[in-house]
PDB file of N, CA and C in Angstrom:
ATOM      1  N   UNK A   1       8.484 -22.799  88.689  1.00  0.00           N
ATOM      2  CA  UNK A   1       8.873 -21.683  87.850  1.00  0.00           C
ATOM      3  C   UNK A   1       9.314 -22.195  86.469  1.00  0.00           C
ATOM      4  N   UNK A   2       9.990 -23.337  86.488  1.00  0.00           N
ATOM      5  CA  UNK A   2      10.280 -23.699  85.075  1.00  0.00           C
ATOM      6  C   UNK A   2       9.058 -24.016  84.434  1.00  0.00           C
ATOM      7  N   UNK A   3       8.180 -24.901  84.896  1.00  0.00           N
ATOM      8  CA  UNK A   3       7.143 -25.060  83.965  1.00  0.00           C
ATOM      9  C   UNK A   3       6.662 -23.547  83.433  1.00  0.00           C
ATOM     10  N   UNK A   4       6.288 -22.755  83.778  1.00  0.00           N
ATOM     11  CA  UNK A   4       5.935 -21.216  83.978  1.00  0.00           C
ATOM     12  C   UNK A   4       6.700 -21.155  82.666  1.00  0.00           C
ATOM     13  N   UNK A   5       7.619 -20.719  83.208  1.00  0.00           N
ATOM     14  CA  UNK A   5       8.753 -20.433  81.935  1.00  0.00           C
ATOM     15  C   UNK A   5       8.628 -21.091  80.495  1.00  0.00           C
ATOM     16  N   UNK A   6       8.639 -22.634  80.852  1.00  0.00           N
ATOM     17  CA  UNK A   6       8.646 -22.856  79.378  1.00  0.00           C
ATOM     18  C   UNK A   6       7.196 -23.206  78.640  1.00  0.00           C
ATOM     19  N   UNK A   7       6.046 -22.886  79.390  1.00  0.00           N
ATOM     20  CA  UNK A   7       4.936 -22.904  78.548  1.00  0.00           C
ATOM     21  C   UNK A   7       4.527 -21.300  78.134  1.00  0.00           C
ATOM     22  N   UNK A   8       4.888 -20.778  78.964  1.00  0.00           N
ATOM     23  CA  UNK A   8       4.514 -18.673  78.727  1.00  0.00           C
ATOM     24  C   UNK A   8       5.703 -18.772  77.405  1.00  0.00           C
ATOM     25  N   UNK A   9       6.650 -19.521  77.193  1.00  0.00           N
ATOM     26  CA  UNK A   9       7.769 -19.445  75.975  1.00  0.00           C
ATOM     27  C   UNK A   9       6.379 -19.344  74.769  1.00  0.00           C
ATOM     28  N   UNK A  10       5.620 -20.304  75.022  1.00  0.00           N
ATOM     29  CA  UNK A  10       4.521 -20.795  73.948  1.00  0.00           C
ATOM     30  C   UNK A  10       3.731 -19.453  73.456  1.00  0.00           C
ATOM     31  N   UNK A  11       3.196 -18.569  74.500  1.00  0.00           N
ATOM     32  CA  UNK A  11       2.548 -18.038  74.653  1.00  0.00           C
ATOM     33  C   UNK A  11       3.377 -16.189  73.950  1.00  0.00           C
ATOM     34  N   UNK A  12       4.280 -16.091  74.055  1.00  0.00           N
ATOM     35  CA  UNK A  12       5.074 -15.068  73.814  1.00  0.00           C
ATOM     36  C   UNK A  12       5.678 -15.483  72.392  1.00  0.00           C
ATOM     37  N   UNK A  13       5.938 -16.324  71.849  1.00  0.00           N
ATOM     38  CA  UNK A  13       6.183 -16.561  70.482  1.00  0.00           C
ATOM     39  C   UNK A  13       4.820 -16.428  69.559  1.00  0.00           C
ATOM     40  N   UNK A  14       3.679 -17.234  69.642  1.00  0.00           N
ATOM     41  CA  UNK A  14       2.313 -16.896  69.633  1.00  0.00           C
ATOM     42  C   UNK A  14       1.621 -15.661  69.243  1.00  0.00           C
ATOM     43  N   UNK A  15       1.621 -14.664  70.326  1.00  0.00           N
ATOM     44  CA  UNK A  15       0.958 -13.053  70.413  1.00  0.00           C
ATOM     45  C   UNK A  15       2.409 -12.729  69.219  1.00  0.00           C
ATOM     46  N   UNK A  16       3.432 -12.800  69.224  1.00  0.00           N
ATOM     47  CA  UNK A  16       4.184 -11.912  68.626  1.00  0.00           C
ATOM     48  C   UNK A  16       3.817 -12.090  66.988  1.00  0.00           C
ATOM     49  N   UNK A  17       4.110 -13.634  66.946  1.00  0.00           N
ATOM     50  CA  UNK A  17       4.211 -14.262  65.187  1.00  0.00           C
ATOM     51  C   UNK A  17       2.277 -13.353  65.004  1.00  0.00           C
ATOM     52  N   UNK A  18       1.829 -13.998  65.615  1.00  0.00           N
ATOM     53  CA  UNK A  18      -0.159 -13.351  65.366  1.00  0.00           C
ATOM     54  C   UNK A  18       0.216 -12.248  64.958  1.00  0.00           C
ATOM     55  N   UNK A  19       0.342 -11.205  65.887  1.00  0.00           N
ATOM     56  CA  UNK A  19       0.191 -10.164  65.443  1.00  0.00           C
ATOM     57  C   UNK A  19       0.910  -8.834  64.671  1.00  0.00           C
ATOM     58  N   UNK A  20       2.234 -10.055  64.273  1.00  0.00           N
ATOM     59  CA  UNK A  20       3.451  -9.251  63.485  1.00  0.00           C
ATOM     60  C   UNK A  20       2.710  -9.721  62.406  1.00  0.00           C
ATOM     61  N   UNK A  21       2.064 -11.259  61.868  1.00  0.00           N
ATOM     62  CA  UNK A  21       2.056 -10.974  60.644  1.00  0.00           C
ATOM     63  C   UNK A  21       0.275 -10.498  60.160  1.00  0.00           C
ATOM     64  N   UNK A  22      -0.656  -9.843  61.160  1.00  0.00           N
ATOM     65  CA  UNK A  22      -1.818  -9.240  60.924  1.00  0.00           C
ATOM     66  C   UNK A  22      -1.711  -7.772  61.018  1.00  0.00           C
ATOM     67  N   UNK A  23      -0.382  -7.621  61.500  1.00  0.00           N
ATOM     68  CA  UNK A  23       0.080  -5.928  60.991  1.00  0.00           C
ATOM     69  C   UNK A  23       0.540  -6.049  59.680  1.00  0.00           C
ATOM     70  N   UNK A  24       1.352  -7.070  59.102  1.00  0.00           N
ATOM     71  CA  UNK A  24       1.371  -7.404  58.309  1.00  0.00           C
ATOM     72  C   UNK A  24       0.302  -7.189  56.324  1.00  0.00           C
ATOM     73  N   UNK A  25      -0.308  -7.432  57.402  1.00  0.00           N
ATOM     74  CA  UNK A  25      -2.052  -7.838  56.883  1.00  0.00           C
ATOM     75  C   UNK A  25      -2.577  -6.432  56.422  1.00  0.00           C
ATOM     76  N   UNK A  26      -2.543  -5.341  57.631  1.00  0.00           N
ATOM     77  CA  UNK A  26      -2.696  -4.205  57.260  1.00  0.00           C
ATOM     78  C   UNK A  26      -2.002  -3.196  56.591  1.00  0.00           C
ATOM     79  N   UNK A  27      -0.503  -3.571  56.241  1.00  0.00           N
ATOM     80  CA  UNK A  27       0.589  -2.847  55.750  1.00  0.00           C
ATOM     81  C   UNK A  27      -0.051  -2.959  54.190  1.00  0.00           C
ATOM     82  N   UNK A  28      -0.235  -4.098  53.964  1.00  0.00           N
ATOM     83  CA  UNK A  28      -0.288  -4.715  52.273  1.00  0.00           C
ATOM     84  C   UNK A  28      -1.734  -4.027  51.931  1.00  0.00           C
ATOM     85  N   UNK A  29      -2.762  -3.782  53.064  1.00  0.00           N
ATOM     86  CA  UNK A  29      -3.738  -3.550  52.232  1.00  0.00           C
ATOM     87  C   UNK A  29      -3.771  -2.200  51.956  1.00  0.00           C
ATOM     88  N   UNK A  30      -2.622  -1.288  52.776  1.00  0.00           N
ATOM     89  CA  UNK A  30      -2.550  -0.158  53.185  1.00  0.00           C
ATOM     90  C   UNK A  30      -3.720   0.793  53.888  1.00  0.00           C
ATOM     91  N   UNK A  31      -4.090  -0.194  54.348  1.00  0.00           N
ATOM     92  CA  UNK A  31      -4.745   0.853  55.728  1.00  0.00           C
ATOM     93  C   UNK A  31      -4.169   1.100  57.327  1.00  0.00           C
ATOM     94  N   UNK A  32      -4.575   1.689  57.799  1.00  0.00           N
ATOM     95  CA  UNK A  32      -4.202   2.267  59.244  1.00  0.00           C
ATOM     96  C   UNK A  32      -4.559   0.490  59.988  1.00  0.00           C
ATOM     97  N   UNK A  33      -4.238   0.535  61.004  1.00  0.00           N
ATOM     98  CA  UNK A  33      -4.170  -0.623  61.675  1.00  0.00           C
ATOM     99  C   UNK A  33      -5.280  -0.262  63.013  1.00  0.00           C
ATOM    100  N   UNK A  34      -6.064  -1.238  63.221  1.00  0.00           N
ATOM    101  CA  UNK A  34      -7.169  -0.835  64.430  1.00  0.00           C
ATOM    102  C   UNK A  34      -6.616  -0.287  65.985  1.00  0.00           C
ATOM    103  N   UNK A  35      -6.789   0.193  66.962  1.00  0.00           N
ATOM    104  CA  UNK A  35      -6.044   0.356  67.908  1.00  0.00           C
ATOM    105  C   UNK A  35      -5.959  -0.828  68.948  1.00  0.00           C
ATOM    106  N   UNK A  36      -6.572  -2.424  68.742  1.00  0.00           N
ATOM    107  CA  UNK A  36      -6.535  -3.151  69.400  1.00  0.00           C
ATOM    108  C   UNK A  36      -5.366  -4.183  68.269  1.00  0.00           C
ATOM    109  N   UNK A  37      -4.382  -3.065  67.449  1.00  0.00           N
ATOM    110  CA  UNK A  37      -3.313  -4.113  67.114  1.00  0.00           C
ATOM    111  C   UNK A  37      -2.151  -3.302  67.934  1.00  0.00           C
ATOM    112  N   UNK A  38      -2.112  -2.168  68.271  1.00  0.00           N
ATOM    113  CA  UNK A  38      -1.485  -1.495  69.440  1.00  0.00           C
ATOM    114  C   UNK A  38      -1.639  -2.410  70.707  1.00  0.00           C
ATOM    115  N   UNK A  39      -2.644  -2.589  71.207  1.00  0.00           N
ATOM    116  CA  UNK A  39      -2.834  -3.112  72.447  1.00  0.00           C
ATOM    117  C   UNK A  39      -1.970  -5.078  72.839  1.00  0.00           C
ATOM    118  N   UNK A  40      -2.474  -5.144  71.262  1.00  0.00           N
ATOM    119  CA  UNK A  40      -1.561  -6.389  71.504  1.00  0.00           C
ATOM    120  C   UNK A  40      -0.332  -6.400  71.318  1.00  0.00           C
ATOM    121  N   UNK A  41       0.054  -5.583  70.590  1.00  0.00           N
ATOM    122  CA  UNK A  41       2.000  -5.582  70.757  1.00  0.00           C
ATOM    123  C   UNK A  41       2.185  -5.230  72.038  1.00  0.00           C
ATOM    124  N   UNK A  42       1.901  -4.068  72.788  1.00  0.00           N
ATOM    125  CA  UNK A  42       1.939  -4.154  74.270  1.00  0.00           C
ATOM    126  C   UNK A  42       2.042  -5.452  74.715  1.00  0.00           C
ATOM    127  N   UNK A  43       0.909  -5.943  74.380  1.00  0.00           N
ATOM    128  CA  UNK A  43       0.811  -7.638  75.173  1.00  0.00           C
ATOM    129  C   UNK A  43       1.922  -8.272  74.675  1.00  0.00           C
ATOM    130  N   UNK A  44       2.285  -8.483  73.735  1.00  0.00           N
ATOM    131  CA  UNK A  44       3.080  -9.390  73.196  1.00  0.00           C
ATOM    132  C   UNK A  44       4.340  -9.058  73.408  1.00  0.00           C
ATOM    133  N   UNK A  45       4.665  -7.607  74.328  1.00  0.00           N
ATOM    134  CA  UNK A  45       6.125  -7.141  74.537  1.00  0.00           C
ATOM    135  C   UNK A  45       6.251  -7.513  75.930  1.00  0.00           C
ATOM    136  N   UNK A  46       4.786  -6.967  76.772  1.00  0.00           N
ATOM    137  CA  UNK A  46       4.838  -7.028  77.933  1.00  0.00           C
ATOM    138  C   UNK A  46       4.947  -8.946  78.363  1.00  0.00           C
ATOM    139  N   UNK A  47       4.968  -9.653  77.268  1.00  0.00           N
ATOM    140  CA  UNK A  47       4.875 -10.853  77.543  1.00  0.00           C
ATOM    141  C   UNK A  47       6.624 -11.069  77.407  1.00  0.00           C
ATOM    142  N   UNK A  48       6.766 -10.381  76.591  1.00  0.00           N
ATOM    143  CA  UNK A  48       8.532 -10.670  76.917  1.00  0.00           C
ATOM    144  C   UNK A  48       9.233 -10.417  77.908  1.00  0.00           C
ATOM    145  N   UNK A  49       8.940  -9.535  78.954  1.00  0.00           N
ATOM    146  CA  UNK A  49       9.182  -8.861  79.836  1.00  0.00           C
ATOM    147  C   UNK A  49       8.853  -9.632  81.050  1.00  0.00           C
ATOM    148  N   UNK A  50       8.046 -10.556  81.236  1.00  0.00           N
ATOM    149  CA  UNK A  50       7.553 -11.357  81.844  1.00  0.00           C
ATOM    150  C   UNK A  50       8.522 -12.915  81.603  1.00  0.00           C
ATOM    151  N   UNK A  51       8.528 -13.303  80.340  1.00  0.00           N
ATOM    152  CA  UNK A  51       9.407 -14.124  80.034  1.00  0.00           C
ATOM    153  C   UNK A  51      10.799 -13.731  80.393  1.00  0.00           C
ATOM    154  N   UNK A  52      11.202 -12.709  80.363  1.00  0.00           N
ATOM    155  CA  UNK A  52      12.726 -12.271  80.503  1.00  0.00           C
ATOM    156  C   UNK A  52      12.574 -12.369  81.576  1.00  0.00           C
ATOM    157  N   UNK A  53      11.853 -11.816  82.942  1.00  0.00           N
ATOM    158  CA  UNK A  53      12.249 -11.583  84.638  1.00  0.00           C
ATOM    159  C   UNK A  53      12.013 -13.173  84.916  1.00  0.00           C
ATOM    160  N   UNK A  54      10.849 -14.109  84.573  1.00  0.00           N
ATOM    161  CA  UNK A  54      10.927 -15.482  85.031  1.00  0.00           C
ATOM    162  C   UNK A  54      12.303 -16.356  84.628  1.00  0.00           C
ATOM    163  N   UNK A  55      12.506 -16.146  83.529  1.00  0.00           N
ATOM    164  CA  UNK A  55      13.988 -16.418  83.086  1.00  0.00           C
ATOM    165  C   UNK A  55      14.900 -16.563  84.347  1.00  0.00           C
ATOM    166  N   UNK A  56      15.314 -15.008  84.576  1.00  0.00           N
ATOM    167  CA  UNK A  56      16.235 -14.655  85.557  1.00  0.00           C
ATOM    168  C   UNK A  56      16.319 -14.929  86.737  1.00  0.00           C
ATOM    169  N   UNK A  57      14.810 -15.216  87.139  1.00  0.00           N
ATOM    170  CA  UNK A  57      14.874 -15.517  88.273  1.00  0.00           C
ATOM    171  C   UNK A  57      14.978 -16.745  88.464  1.00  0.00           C
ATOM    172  N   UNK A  58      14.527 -17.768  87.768  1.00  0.00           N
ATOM    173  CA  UNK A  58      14.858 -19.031  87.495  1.00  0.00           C
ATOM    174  C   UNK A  58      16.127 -19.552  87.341  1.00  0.00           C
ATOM    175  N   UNK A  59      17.427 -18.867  86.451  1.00  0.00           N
ATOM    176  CA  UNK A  59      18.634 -19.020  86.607  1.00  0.00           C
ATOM    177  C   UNK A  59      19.309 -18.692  87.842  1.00  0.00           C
ATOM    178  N   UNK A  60      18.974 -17.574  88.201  1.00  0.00           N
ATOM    179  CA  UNK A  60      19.160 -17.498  89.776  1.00  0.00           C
ATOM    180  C   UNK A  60      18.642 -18.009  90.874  1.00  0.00           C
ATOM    181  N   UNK A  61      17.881 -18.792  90.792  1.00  0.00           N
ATOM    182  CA  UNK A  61      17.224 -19.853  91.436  1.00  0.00           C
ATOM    183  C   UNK A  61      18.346 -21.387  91.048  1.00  0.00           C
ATOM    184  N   UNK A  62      18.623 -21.468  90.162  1.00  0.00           N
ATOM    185  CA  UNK A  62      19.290 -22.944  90.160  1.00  0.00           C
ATOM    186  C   UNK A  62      20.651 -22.203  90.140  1.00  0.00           C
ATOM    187  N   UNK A  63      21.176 -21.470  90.368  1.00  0.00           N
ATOM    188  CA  UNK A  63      22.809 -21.068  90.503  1.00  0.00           C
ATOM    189  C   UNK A  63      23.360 -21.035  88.800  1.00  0.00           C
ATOM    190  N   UNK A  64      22.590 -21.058  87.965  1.00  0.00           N
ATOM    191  CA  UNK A  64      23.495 -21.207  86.909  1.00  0.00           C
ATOM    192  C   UNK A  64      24.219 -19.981  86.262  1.00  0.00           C
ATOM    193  N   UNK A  65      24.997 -19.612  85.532  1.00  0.00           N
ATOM    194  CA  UNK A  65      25.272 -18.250  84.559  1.00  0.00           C
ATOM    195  C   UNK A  65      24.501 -18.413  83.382  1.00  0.00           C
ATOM    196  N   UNK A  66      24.767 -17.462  82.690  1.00  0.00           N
ATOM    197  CA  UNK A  66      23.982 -17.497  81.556  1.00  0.00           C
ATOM    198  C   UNK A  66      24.206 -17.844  79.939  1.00  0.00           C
ATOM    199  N   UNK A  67      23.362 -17.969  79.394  1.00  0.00           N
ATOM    200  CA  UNK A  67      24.061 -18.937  78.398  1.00  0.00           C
ATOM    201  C   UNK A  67      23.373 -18.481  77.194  1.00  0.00           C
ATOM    202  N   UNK A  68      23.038 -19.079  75.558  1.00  0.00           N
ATOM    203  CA  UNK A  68      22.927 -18.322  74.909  1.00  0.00           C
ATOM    204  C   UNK A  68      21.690 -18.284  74.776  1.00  0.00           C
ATOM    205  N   UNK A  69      20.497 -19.244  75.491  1.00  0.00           N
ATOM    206  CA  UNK A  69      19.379 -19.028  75.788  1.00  0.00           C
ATOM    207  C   UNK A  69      18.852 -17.800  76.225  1.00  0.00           C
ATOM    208  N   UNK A  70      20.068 -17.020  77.404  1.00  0.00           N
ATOM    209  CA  UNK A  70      19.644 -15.970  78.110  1.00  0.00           C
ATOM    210  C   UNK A  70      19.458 -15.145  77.491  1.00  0.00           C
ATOM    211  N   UNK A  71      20.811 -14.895  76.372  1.00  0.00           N
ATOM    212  CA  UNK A  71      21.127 -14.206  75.331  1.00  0.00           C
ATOM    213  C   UNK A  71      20.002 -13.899  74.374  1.00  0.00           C
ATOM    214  N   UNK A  72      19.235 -14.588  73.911  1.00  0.00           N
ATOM    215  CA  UNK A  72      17.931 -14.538  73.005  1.00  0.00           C
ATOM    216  C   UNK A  72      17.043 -13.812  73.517  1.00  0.00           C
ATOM    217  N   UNK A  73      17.103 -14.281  75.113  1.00  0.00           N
ATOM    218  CA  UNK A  73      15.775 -13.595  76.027  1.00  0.00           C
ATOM    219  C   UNK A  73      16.218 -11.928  75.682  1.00  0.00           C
ATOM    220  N   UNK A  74      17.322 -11.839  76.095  1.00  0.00           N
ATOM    221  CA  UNK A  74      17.660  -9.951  76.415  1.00  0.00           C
ATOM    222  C   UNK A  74      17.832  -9.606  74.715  1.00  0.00           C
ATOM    223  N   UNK A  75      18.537  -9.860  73.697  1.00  0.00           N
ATOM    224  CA  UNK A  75      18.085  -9.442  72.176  1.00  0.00           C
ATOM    225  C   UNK A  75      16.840  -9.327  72.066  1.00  0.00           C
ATOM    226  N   UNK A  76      16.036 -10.195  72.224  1.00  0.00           N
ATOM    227  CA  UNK A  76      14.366 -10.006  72.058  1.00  0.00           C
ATOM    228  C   UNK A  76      13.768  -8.709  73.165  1.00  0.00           C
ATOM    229  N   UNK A  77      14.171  -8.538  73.527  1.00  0.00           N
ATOM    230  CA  UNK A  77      13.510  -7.493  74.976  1.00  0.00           C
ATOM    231  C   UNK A  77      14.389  -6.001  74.571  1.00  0.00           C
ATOM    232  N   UNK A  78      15.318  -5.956  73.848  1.00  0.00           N
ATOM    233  CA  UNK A  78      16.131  -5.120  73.409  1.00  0.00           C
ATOM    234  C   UNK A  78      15.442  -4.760  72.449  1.00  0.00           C
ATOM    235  N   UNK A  79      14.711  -5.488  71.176  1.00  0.00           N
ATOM    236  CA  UNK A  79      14.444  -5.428  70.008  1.00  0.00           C
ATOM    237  C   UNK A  79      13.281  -4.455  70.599  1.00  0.00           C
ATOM    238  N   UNK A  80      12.128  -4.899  71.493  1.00  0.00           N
ATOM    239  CA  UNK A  80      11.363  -4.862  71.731  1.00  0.00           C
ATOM    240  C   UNK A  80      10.798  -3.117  71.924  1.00  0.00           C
ATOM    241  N   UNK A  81      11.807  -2.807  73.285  1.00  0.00           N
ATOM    242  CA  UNK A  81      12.022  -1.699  73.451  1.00  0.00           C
ATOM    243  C   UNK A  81      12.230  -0.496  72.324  1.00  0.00           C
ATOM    244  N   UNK A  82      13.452  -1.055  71.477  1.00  0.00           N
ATOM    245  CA  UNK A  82      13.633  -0.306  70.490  1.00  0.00           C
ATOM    246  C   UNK A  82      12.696  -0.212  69.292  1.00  0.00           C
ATOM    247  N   UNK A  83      11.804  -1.045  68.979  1.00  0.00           N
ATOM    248  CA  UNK A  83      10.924  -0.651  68.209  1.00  0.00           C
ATOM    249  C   UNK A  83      10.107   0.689  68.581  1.00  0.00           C
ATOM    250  N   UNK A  84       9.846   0.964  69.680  1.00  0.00           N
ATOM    251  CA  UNK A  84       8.953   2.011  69.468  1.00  0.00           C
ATOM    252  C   UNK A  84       9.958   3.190  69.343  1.00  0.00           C
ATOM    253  N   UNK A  85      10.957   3.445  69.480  1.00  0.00           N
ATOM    254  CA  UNK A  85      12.348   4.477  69.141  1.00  0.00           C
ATOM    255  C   UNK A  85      11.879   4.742  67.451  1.00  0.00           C
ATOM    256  N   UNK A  86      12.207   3.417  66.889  1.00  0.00           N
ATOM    257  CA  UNK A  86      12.314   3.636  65.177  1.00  0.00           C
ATOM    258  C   UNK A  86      10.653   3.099  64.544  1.00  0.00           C
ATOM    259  N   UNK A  87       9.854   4.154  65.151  1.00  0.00           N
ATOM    260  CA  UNK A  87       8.421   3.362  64.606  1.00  0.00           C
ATOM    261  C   UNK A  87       8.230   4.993  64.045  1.00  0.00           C
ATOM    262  N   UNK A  88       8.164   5.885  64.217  1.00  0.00           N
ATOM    263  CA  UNK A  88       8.059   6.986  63.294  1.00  0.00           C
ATOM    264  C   UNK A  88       7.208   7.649  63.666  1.00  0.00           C
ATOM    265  N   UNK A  89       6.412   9.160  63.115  1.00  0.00           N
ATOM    266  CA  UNK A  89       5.342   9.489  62.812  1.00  0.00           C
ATOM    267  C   UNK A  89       4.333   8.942  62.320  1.00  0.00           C
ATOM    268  N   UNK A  90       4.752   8.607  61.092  1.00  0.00           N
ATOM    269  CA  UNK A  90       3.561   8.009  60.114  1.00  0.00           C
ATOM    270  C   UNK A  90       3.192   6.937  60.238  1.00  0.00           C
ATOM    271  N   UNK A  91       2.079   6.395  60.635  1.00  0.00           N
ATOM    272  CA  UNK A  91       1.139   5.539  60.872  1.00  0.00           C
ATOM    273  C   UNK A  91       1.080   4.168  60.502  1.00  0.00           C
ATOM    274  N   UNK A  92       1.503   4.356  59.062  1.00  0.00           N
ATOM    275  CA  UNK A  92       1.672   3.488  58.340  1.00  0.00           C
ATOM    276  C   UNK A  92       3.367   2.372  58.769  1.00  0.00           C
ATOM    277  N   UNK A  93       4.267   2.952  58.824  1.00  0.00           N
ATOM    278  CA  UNK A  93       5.666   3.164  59.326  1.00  0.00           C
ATOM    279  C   UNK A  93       5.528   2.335  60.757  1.00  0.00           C
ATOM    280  N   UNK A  94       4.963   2.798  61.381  1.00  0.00           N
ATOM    281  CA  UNK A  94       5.075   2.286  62.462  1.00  0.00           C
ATOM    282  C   UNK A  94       4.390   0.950  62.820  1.00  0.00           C
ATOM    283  N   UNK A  95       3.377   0.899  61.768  1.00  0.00           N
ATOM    284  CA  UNK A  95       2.838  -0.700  61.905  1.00  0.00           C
ATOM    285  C   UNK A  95       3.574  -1.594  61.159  1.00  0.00           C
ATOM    286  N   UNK A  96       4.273  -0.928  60.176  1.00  0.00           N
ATOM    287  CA  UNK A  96       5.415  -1.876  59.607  1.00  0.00           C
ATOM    288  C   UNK A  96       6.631  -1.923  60.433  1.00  0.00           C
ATOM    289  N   UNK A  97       7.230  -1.467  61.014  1.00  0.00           N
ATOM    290  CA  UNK A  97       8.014  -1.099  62.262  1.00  0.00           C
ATOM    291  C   UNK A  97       7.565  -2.306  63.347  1.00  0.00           C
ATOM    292  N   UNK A  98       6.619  -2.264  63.871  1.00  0.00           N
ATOM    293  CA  UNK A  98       6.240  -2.889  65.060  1.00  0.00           C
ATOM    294  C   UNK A  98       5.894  -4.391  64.625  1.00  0.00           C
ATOM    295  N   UNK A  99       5.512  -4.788  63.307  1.00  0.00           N
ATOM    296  CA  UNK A  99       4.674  -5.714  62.768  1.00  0.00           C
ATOM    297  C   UNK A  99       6.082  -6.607  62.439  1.00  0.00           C
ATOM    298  N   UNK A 100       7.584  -5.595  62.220  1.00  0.00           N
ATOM    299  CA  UNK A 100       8.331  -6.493  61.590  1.00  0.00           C
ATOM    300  C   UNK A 100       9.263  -7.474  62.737  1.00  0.00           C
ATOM    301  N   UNK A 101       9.036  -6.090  63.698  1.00  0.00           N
ATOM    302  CA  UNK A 101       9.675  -6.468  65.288  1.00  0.00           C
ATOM    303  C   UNK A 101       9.209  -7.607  65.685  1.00  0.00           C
ATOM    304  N   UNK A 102       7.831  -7.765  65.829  1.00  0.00           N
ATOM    305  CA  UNK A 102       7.011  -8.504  66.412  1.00  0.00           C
ATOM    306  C   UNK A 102       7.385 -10.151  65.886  1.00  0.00           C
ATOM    307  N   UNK A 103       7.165 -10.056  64.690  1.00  0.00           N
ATOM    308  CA  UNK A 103       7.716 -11.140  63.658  1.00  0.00           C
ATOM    309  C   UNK A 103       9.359 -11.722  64.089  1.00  0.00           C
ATOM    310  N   UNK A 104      10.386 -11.053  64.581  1.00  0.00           N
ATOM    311  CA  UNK A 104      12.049 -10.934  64.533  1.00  0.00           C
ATOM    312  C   UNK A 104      11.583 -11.356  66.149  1.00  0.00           C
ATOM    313  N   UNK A 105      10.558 -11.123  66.534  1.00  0.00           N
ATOM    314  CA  UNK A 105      10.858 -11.694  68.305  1.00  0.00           C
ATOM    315  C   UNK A 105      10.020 -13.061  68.245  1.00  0.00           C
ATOM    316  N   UNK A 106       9.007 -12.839  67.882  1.00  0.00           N
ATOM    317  CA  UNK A 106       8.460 -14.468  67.353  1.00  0.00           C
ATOM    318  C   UNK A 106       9.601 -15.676  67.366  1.00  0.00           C
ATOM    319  N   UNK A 107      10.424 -15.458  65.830  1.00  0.00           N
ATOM    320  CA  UNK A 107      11.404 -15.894  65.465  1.00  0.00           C
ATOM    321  C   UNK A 107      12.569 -16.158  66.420  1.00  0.00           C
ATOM    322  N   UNK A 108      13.534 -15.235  67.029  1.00  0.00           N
ATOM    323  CA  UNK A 108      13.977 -15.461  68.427  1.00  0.00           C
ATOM    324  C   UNK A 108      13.384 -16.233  69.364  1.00  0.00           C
ATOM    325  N   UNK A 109      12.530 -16.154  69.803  1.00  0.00           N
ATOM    326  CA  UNK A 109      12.153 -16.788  70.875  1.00  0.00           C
ATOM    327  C   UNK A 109      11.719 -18.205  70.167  1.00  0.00           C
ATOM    328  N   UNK A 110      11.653 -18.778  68.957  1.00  0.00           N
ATOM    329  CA  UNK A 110      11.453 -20.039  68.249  1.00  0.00           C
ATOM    330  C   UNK A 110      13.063 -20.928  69.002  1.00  0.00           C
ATOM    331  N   UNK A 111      13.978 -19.297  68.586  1.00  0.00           N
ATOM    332  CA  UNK A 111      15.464 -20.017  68.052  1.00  0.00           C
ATOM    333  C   UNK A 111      15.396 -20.124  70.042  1.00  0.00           C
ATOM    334  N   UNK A 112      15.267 -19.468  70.543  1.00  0.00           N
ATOM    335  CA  UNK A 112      15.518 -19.684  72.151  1.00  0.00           C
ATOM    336  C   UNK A 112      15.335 -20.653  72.771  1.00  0.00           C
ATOM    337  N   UNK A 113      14.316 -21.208  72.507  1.00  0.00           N
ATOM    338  CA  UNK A 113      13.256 -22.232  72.404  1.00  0.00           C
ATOM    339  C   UNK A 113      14.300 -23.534  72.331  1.00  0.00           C
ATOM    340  N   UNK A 114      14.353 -23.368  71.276  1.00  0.00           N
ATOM    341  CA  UNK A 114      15.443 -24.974  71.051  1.00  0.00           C
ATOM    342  C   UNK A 114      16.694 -25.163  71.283  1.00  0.00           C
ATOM    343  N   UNK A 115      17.266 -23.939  72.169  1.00  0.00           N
ATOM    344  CA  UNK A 115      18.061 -24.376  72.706  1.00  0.00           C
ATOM    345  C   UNK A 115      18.269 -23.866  74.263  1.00  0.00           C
ATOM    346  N   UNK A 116      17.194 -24.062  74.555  1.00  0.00           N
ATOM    347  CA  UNK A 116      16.555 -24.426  75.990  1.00  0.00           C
ATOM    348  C   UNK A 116      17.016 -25.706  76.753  1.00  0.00           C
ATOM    349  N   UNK A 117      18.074 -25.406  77.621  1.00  0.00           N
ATOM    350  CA  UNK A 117      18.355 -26.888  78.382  1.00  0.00           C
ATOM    351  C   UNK A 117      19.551 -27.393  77.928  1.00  0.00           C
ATOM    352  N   UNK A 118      20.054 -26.624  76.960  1.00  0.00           N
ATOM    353  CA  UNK A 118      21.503 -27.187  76.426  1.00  0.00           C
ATOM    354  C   UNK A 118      22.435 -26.745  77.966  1.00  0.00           C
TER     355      UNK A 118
END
C-alpha cells in the first residue's frame, strides 16, 4: 500500500498541475473549454479521493495518528469538493474556478509530498 500511495502521489499532482494550467490555456484565449477538460478534473479529483482513502488506510494500517501530511491530503480533497460550490453559471468562471483549484491541489500535494515520512 505504501508504494501505491506514494507513486499515485505522482500521478494526482500530474492530472491536476496538466490540467489546471490547460484550463488555464483556455481562460486567456477566452474560449469555452472542451468537455474532455471536465472529464479530467473529475479524474484529477477522483484521483484525490483515491489518494486520500489509501492514505488512511495506510495510517491505519501502521497504527500511526495523523500528521501534517494527512493534513494536506484532507485541505486538498476539501478544496476539491468545494470548487464545484464556487464554479458559477458562466462557463467561462467556472473553468477559471476549477483550473485555479486544480493548480492549488497540484501545489499541495507537491508541499505533501515533501513532507512525507517526517
Amino acid at each position: 500500500m505504501r508504494a501505491f500511495h506514494g507513486w499515485f502521489a505522482y500521478v494526482v499532482i500530474a492530472l491536476n498541475l496538466g490540467v489546471g494550467l490547460w484550463g488555464l490555456v483556455w481562460v486567456r484565449r477566452r474560449m469555452s473549454a472542451p468537455r474532455s477538460f471536465l472529464a479530467l478534473v473529475l479524474a484529477g479529483q477522483s484521483a484525490v479521493a483515491v489518494q486520500v482513502v489509501t492514505g488512511v488506510a495506510y495510517m491505519r494500517q501502521l497504527g500511526q495518528e495523523p500528521g501534517f501530511h494527512s493534513f494536506y491530503g484532507f485541505v486538498i480533497l476539501i478544496a476539491a469538493i468545494l470548487s464545484w460550490a464556487f464554479r458559477g453559471e458562466d462557463p467561462r468562471r467556472a473553468v477559471t474556478v476549477l483550473s485555479v483549484v486544480a493548480l492549488f491541489i497540484g501545489a499541495v500535494a507537491i508541499r505533501g509530498l515533501s513532507v512525507a515520512g517526517r
